[in-house]
C-alpha atoms as a PDB file:
ATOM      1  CA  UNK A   1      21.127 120.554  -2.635  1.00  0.00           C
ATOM      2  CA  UNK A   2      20.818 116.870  -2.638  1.00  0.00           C
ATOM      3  CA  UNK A   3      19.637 116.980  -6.264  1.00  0.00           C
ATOM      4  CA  UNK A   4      22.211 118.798  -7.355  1.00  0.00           C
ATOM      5  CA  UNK A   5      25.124 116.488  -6.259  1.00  0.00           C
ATOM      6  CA  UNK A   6      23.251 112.757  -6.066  1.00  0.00           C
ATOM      7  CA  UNK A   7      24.913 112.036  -9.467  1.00  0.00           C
ATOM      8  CA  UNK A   8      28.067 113.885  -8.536  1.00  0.00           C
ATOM      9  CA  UNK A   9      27.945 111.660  -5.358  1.00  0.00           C
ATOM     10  CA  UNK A  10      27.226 108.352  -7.349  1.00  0.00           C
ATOM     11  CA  UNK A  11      30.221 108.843  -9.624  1.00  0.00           C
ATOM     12  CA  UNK A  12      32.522 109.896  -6.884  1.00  0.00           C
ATOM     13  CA  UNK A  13      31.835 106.936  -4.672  1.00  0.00           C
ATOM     14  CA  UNK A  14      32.274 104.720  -7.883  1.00  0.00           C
ATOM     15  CA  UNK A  15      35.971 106.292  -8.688  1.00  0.00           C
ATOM     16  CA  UNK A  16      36.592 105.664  -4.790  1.00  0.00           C
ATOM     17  CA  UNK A  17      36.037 102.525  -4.890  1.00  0.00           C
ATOM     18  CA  UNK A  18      37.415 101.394  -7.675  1.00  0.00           C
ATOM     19  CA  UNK A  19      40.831 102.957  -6.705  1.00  0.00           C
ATOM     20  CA  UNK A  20      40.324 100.965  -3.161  1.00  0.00           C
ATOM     21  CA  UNK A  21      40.101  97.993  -4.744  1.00  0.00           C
ATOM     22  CA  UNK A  22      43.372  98.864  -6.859  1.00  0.00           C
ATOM     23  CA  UNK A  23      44.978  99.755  -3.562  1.00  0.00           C
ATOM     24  CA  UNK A  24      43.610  96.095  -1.877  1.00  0.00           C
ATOM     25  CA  UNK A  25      42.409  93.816  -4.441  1.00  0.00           C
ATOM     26  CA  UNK A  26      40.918  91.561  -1.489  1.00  0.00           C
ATOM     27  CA  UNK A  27      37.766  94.395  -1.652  1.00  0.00           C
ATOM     28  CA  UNK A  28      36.958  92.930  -4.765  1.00  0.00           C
ATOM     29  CA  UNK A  29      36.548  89.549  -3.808  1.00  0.00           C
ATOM     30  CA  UNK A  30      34.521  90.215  -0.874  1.00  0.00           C
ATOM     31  CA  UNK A  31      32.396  93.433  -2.253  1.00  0.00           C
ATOM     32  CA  UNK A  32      31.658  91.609  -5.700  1.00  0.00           C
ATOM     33  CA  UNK A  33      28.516  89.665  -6.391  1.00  0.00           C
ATOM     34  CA  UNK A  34      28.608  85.827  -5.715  1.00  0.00           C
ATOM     35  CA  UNK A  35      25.896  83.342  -6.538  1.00  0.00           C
ATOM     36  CA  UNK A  36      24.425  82.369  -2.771  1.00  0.00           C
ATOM     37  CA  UNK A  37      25.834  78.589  -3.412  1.00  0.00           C
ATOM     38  CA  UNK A  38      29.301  80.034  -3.308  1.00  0.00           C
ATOM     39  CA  UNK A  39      30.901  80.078  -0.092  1.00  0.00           C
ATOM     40  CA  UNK A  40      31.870  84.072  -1.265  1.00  0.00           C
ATOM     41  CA  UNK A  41      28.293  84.934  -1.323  1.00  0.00           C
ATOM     42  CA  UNK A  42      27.433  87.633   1.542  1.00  0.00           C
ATOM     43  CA  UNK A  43      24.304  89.837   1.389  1.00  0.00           C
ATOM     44  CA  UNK A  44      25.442  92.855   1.161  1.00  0.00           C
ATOM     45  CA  UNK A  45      27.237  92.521  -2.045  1.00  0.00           C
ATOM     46  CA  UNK A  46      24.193  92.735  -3.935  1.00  0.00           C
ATOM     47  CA  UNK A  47      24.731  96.368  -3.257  1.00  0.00           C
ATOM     48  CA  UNK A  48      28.524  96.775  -3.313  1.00  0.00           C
ATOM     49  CA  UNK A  49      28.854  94.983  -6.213  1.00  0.00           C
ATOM     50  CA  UNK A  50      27.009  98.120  -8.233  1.00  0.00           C
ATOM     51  CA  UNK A  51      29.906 100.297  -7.033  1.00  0.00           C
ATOM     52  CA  UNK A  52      33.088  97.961  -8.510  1.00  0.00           C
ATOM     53  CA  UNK A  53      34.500  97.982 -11.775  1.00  0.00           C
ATOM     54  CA  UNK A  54      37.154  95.450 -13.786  1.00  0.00           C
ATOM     55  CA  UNK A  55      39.089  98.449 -15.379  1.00  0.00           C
ATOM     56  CA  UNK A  56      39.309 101.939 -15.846  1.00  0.00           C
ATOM     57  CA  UNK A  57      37.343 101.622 -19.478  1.00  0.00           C
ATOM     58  CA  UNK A  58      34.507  99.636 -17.555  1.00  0.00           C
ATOM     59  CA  UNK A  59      34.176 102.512 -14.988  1.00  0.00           C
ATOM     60  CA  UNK A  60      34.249 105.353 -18.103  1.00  0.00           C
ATOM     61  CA  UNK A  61      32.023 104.200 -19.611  1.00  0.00           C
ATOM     62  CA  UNK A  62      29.303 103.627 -16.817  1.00  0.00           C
ATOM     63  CA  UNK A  63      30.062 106.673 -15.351  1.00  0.00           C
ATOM     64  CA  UNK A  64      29.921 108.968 -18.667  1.00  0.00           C
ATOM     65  CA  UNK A  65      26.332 107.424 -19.477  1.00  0.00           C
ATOM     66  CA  UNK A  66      25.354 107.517 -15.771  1.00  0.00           C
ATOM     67  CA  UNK A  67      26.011 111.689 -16.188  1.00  0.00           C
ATOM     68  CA  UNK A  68      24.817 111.724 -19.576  1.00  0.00           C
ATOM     69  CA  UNK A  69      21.227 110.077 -19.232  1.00  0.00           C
ATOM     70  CA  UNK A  70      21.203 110.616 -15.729  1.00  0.00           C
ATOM     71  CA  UNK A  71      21.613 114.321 -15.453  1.00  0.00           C
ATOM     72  CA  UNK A  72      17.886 114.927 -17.315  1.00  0.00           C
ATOM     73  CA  UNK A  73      16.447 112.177 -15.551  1.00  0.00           C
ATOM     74  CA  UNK A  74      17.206 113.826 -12.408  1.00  0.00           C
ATOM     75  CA  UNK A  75      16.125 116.917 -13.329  1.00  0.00           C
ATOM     76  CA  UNK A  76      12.622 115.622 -14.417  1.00  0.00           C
ATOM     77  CA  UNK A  77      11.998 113.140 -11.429  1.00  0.00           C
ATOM     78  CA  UNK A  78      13.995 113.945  -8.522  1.00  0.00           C
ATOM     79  CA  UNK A  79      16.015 112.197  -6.148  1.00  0.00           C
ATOM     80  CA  UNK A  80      13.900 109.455  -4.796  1.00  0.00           C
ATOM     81  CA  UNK A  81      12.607 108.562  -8.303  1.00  0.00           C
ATOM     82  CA  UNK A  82      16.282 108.362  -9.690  1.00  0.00           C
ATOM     83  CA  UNK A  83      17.568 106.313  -6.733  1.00  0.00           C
ATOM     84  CA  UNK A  84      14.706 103.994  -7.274  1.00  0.00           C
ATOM     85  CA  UNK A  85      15.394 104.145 -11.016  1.00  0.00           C
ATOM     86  CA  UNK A  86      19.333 103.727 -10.536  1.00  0.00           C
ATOM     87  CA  UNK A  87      19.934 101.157  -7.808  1.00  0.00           C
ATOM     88  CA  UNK A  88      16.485  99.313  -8.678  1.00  0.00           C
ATOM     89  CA  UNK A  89      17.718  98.359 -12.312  1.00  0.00           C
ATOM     90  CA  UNK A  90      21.295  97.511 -10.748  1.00  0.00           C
ATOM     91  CA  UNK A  91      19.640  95.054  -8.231  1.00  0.00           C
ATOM     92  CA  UNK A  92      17.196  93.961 -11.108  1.00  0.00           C
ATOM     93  CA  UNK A  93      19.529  92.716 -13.439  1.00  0.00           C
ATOM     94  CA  UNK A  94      21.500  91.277 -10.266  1.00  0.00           C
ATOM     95  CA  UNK A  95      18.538  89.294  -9.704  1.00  0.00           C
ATOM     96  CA  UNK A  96      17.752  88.114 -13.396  1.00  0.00           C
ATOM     97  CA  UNK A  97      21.741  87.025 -13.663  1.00  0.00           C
ATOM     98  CA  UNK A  98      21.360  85.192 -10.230  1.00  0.00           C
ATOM     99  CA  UNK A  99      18.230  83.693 -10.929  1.00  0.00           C
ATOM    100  CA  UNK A 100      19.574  81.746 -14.197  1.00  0.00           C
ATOM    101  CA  UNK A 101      22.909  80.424 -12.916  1.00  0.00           C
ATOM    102  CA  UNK A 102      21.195  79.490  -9.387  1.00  0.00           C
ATOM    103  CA  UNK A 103      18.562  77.798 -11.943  1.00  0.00           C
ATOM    104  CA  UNK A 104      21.513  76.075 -13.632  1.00  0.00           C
ATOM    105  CA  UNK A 105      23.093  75.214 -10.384  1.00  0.00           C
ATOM    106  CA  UNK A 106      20.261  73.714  -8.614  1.00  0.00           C
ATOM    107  CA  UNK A 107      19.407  71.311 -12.145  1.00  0.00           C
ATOM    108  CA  UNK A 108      22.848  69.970 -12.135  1.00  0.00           C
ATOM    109  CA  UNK A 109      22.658  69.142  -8.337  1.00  0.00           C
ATOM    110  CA  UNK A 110      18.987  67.956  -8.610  1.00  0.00           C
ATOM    111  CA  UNK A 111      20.561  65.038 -11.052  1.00  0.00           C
ATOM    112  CA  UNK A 112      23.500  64.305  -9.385  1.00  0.00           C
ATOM    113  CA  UNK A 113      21.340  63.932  -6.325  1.00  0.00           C
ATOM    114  CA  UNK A 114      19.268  61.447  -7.920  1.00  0.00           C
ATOM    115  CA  UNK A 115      17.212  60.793  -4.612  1.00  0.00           C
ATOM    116  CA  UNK A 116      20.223  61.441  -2.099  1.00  0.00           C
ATOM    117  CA  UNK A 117      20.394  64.598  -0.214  1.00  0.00           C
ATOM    118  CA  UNK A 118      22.110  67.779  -0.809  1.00  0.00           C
ATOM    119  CA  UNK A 119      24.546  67.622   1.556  1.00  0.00           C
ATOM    120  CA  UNK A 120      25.689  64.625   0.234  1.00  0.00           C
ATOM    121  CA  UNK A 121      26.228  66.059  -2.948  1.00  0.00           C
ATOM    122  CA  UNK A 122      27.919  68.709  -1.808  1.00  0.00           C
ATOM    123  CA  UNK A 123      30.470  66.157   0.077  1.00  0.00           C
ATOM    124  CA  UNK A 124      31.107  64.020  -2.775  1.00  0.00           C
ATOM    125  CA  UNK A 125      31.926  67.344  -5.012  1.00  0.00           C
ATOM    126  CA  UNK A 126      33.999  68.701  -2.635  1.00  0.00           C
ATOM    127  CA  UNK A 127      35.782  65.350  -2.383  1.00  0.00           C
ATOM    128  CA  UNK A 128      35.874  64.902  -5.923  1.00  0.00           C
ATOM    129  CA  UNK A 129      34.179  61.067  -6.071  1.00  0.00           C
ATOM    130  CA  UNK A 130      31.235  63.097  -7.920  1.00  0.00           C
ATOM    131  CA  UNK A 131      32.024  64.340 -11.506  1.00  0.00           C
ATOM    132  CA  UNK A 132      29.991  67.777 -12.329  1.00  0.00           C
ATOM    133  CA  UNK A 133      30.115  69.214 -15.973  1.00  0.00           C
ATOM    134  CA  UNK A 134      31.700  72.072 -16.304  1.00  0.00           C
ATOM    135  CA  UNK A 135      28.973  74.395 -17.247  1.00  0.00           C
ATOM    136  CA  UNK A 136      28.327  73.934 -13.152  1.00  0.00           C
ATOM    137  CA  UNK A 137      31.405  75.454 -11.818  1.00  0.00           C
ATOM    138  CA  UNK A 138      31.014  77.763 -14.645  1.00  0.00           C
ATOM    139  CA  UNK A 139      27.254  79.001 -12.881  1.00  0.00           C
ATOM    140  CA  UNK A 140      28.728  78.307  -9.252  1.00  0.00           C
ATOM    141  CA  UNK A 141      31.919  80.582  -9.598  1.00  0.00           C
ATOM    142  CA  UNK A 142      30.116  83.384 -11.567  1.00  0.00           C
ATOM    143  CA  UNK A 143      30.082  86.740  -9.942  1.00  0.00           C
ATOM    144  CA  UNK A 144      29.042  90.049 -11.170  1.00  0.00           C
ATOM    145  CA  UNK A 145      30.293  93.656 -10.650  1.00  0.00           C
ATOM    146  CA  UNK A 146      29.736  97.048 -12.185  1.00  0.00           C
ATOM    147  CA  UNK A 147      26.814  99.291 -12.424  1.00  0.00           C
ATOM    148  CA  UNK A 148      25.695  98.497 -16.064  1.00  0.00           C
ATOM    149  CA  UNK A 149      22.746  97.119 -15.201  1.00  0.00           C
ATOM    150  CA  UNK A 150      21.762 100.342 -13.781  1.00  0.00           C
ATOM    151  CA  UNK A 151      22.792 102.815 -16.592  1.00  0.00           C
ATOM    152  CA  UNK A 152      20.679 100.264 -18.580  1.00  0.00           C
ATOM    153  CA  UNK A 153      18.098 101.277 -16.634  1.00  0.00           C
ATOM    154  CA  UNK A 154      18.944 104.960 -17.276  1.00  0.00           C
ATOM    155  CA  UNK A 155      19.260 104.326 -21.079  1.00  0.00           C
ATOM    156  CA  UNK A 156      15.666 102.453 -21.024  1.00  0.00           C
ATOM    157  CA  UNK A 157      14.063 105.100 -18.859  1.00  0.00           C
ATOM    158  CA  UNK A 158      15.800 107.958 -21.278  1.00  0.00           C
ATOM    159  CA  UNK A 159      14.667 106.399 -24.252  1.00  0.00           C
ATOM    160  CA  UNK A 160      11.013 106.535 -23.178  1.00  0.00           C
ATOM    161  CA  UNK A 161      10.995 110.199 -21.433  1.00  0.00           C
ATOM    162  CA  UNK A 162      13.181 111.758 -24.502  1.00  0.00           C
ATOM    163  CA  UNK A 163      12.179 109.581 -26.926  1.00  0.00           C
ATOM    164  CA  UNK A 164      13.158 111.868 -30.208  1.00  0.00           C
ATOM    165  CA  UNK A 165      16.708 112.727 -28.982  1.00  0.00           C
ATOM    166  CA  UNK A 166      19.550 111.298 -31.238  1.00  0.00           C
ATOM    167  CA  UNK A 167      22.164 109.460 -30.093  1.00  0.00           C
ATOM    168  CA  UNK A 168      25.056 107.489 -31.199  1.00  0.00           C
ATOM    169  CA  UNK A 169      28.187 104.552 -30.089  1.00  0.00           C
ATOM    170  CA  UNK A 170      31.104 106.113 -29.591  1.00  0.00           C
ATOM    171  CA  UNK A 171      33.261 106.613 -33.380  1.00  0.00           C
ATOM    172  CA  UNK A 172      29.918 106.049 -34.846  1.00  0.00           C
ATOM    173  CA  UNK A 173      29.761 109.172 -36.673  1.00  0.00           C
ATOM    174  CA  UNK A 174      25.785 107.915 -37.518  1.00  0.00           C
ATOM    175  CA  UNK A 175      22.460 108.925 -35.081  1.00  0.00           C
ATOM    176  CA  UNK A 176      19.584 107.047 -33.962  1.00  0.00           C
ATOM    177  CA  UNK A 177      16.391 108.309 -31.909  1.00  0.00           C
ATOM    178  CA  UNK A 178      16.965 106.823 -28.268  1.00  0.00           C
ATOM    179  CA  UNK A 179      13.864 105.080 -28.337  1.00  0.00           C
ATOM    180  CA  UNK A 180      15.386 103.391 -31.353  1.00  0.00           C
ATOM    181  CA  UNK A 181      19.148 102.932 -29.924  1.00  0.00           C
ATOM    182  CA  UNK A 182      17.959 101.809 -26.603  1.00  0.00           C
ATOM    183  CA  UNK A 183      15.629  98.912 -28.511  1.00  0.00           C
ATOM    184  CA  UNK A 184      18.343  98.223 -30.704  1.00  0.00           C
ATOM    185  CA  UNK A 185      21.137  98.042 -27.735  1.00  0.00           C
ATOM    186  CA  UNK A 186      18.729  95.591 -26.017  1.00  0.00           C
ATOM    187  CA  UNK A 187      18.459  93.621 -28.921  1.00  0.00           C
ATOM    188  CA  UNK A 188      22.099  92.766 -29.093  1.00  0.00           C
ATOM    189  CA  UNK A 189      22.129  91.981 -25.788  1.00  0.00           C
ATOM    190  CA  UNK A 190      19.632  89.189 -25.813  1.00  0.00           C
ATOM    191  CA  UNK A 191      20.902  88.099 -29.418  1.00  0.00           C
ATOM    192  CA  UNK A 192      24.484  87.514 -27.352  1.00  0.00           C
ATOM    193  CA  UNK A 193      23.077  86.189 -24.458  1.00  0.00           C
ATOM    194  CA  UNK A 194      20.837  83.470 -26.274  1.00  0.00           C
ATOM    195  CA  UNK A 195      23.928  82.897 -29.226  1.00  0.00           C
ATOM    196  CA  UNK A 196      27.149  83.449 -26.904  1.00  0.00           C
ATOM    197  CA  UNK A 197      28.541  86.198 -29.396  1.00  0.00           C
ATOM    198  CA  UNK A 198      29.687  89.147 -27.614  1.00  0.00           C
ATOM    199  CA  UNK A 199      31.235  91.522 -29.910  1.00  0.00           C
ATOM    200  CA  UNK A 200      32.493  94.015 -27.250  1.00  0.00           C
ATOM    201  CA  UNK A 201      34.523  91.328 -25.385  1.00  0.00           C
ATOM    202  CA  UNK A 202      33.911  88.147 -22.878  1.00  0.00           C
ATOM    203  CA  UNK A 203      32.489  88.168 -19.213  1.00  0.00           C
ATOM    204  CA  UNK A 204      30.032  90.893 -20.352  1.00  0.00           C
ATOM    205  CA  UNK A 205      27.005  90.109 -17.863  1.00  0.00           C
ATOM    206  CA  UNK A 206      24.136  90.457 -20.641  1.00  0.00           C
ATOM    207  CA  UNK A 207      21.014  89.487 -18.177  1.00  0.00           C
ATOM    208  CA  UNK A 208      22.221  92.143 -16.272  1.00  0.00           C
ATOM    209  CA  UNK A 209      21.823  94.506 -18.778  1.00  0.00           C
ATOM    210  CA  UNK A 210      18.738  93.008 -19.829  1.00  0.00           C
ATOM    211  CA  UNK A 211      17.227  92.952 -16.680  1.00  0.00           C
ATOM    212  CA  UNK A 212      18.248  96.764 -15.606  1.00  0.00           C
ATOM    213  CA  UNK A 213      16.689  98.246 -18.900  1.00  0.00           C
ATOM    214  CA  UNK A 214      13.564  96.116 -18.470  1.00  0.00           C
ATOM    215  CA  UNK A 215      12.802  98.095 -14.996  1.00  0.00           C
ATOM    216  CA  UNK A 216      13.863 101.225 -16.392  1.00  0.00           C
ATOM    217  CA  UNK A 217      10.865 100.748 -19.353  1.00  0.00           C
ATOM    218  CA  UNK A 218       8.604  99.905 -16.712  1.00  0.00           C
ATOM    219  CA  UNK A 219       9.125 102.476 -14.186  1.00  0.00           C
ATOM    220  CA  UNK A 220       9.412 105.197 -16.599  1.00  0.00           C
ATOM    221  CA  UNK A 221       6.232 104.047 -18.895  1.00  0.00           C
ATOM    222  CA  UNK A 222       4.482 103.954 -14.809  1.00  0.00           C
ATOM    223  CA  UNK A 223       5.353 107.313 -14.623  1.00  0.00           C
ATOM    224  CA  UNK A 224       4.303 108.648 -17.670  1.00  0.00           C
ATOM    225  CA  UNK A 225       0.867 107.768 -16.802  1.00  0.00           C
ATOM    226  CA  UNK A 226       1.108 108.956 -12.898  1.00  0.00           C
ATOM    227  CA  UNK A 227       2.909 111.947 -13.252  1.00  0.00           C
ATOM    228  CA  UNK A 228       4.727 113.374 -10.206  1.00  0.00           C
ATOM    229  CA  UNK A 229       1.840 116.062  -8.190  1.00  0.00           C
ATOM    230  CA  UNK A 230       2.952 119.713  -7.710  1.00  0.00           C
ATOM    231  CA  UNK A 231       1.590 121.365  -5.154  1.00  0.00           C
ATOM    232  CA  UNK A 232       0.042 124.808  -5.627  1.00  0.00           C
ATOM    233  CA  UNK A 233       0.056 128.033  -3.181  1.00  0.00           C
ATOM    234  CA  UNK A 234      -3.195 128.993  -2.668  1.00  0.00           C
ATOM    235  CA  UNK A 235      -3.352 132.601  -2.210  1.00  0.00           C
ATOM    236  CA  UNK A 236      -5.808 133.612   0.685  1.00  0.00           C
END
């Protein structure tokens, strides 16, 4: 029964919460993903954050390829493996987008330190006497919502387990073999996150995307060589 309706249940609490946060738009300030410098940052957001969405298009999209790849991963693995798949490529690319702007953040304050302690950085910032450049507050005020980094985990984990299947971009009327489209998909987002091009718009969180199909190879290629055990009756 849970099988059945985990994906049902994923989508539904998605759609809930993005109409919340239409109702209070305060949710998404607290729910979405700060880095921990920012005052906003609270634990549990690396969690809530997979469940928010900047737009309706944002939230179609995630949700028709969470159904789409989803549905046959579910069916082959089960619940726990899917959950581990799903919210373990979420929190992965989380991490890999948190781990280069707090890796940003800390080598700007390490040289406006320059021997002096962090606190007093932090003072003369806030006070203004202490100039940072403005790729800084850029890192420092970046926050991260959606669960793309998951269904990029799906798509990496789908390409692998159905690797002949064709699929295409939307209007595309051309097909590609997901191991293909997935490799190719990945591709673009490193290109844009090493170049800063970004043909499908701005504030697109690539290392999130990179980071949630990069678990969903491994886990998948894992359990292609430890496949699940089924347990047989054993007539007496």
């Amino acid at each position: 029964m849970i099988k059945r309706y985990f994906i049902h249940a994923l989508i539904a609490l998605n759609v809930l919460m993005f109409v919340g946060c239409q109702v209070m738009p305060e949710l998404a300030g607290l729910l979405a993903h700060y880095q921990p410098q920012h005052p906003h940052y609270r634990h549990w957001q690396w969690l809530s954050s997979l469940f928010l969405h900047k737009d309706i298009m944002h939230l179609l999209m995630n949700m028709y390829a969470l159904w789409l790849f989803g549905t046959p991963l579910l069916q082959t693995w089960g619940t726990r493996r899917f959950a581990l798949l799903y919210f373990g490529s979420g929190l992965t690319g989380s991490l890999l987008d948190t781990a280069w702007h707090s890796w940003q953040i800390e080598q700007t304050l390490h040289t406006l330190a320059n021997g002096a302690s962090r606190q007093w950085v932090w003072q003369q910032l806030e006070a203004g006497t202490v100039q940072a450049p403005m790729a800084f507050w850029q890192a420092l005020n970046s926050h991260s919502i959606g669960a793309s980094g998951a269904v990029f985990g799906l798509l990496a984990a789908f390409s692998l387990r159905f690797a002949d299947v064709r699929l295409s971009l939307f209007l595309i009327p051309v097909s590609f073999r997901a191991k293909y489209f997935a490799m190719a998909l990945v591709g673009y987002e490193i290109f844009a996150q090493i170049s800063g091009i970004s043909v499908f718009g701005a504030n697109i969180n690539h290392l999130a995307h990179i980071g949630g199909a990069l678990l969903g190879w491994a886990l998948a290629a894992w359990w292609k060589m430890r496949p699940r055990r089924r347990l047989r009756m054993v007539k007496p």
